[in-house]
Protein backbone atom coordinates (compact mmCIF):
# COMPACT_ATOMS: atom_id res chain seq x y z
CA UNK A 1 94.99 97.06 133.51
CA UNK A 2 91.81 97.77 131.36
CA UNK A 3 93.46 100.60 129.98
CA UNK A 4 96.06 98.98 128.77
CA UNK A 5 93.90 96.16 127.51
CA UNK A 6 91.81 98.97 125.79
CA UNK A 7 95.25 100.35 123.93
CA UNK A 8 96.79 96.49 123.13
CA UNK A 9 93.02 95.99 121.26
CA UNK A 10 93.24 99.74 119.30
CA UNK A 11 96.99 98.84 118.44
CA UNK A 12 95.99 95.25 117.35
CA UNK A 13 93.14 96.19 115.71
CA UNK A 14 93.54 100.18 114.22
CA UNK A 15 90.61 101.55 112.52
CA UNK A 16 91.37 103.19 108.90
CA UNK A 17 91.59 107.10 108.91
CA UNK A 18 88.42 108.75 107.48
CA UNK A 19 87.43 110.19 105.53
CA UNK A 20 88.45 106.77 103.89
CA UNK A 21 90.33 106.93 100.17
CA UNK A 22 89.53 103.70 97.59
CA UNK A 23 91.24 105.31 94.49
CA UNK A 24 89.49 103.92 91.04
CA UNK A 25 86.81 102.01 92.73
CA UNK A 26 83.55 101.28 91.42
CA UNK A 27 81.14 100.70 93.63
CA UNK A 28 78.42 98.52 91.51
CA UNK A 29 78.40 95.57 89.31
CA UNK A 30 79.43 96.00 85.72
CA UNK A 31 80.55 99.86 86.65
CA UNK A 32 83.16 100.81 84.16
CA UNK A 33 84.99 104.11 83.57
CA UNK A 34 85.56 105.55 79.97
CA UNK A 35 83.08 107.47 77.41
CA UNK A 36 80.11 108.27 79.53
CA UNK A 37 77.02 110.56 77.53
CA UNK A 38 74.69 113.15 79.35
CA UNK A 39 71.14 112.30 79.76
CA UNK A 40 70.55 115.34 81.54
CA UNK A 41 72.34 118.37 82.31
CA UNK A 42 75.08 118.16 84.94
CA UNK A 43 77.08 120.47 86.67
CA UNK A 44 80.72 119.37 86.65
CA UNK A 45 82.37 121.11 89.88
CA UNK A 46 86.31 121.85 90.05
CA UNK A 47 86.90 119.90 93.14
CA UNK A 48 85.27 116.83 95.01
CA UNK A 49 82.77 119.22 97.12
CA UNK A 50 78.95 119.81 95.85
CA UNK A 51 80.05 123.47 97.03
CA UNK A 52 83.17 123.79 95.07
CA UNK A 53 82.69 126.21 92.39
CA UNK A 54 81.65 125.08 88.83
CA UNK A 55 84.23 124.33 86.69
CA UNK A 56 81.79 123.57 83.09
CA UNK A 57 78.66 121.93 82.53
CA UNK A 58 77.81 118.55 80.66
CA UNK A 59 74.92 119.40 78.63
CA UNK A 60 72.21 116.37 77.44
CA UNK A 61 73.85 114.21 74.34
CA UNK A 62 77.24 115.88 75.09
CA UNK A 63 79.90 113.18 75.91
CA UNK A 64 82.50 113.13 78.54
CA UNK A 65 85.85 110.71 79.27
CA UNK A 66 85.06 109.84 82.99
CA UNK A 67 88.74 108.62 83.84
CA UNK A 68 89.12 107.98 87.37
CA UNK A 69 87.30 108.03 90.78
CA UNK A 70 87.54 107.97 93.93
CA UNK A 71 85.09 105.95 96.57
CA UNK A 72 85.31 108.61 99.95
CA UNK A 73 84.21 106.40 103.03
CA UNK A 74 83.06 109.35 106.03
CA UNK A 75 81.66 106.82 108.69
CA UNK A 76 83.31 102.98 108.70
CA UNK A 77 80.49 100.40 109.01
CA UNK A 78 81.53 98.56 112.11
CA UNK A 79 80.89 94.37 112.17
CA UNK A 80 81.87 92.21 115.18
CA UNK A 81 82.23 88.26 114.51
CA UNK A 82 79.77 86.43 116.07
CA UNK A 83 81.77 82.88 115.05
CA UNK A 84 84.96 82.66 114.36
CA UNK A 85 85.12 83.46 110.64
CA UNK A 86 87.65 83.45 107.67
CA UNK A 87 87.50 86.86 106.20
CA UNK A 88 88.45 87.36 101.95
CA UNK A 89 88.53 85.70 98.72
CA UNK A 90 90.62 83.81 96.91
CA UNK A 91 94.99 84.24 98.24
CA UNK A 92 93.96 87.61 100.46
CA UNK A 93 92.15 85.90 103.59
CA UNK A 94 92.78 86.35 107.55
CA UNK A 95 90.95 84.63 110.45
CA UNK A 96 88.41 86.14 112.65
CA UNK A 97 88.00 85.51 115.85
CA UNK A 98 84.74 85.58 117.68
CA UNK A 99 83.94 88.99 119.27
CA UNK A 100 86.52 90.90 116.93
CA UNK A 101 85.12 93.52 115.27
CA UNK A 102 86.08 94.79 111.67
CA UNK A 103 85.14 97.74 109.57
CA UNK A 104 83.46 97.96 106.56
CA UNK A 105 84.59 100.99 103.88
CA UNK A 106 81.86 100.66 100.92
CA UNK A 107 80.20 98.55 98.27
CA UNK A 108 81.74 96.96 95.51
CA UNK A 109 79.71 94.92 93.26
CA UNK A 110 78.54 92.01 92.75
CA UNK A 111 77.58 91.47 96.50
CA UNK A 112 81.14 92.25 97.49
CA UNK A 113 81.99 94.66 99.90
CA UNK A 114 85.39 96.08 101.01
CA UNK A 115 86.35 95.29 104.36
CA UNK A 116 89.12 96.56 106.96
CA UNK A 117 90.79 94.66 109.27
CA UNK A 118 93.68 94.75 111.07
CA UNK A 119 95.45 97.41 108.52
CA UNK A 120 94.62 95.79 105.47
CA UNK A 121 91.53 95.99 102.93
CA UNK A 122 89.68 92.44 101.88
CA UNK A 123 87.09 91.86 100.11
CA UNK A 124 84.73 89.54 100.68
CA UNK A 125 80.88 88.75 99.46
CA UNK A 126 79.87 86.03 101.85
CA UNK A 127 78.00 88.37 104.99
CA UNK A 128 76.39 91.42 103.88
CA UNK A 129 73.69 91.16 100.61
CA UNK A 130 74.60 93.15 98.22
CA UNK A 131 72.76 96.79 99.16
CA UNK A 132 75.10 99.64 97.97
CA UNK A 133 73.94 101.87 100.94
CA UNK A 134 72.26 99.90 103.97
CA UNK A 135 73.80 96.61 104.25
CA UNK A 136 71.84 93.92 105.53
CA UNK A 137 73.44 90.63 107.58
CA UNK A 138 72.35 87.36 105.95
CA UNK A 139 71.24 85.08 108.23
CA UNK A 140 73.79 82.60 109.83
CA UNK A 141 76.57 84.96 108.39
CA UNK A 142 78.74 85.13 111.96
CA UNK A 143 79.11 89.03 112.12
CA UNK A 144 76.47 91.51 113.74
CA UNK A 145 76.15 94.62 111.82
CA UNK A 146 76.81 97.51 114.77
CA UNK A 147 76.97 100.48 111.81
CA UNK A 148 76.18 100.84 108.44
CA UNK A 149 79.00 102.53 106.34
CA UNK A 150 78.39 106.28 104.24
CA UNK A 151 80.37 106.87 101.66
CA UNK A 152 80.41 108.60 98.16
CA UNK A 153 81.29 108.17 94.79
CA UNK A 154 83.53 111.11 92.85
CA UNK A 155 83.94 110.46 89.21
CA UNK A 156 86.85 112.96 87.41
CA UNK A 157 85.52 113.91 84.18
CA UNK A 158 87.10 115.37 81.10
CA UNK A 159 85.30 117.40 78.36
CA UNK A 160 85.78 117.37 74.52
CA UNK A 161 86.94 120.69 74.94
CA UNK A 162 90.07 119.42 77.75
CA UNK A 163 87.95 120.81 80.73
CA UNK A 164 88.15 118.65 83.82
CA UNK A 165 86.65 118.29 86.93
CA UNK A 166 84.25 116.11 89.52
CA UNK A 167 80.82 114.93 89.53
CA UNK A 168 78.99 113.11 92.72
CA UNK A 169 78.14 109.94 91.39
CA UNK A 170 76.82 108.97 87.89
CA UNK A 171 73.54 109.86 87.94
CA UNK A 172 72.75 112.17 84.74
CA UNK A 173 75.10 109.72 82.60
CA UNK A 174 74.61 106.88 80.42
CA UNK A 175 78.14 104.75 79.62
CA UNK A 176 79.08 103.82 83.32
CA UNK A 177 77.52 100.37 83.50
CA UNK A 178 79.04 98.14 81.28
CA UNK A 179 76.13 95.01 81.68
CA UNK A 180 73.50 97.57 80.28
């Protein structure tokens, strides 16, 4: 009986596959895709691995067209509902009952987070502060924080020259936050 209590809950309540896809995300307020310019030199690699071989480098002043990424969740941040709670914003919303637990796949911006449950992404602002890596449960929020999500941020890049390829993140770049 437990066993098959333990199956109804996974089938009910499926976790997402990782590692954890969120095509064109950006993960921070005002973060914006487009003409980004070197501060630095960075090392533009061929494939979305810090090992994959170098496919050009982005010298200081040079500019690049960052035109897509890609947020890659490896560990799902794991919440359980401590209330019953309503779980989205604005039309996208689902109920939460007390004791279900729900995943969470990465920071979004503007204190919003992306959320998983029961097979479909929300997102929702209301019970994590807005901490890109460690999230933090406000106070009277109704979830528990049980794991903290890890993810990372790929940005494709393309060259003046019609080279492409990845960078980790968008440190080494000016151009990515639109607010600044």
């Amino acid at each position: 009986m437990l066993l098959v209590l333990c199956l109804l809950a996974t089938i009910r309540h499926p976790e997402p596959a990782v590692p954890f896809l969120s095509w064109d995300a950006c993960p921070f307020e005002c973060c914006a895709y487009g003409r980004w310019t070197a501060t630095k030199t960075v090392t533009v690699r061929s494939r979305r691995s810090e090992t994959a071989p170098v496919a050009f480098t982005v010298h200081r002043g040079e500019t690049v067209a960052a035109t897509t990424g890609v947020v890659v969740t490896t560990v799902l941040g794991i919440v359980r509902a401590t209330r019953p709670l309503t779980l989205g914003e604005s039309r996208i919303r689902v109920a939460v009952p007390r004791g279900d637990r729900f995943y969470i796949l990465h920071y979004q911006g503007e204190g919003t987070y992306v959320f998983w449950y029961q097979g479909r992404k929300y997102s929702d602002a209301r019970y994590i502060t807005p901490t890109s890596r460690a999230p933090v449960i406000v106070p009277a929020s109704g979830v528990e924080l049980l794991r903290a999500p890890e993810w990372s941020w790929w940005i494709k890049v393309k060259n003046q020259r019609g080279q492409s390829g990845w960078i980790l993140g968008n440190r080494g770049f000016d151009g990515s936050d639109s607010c600044s």
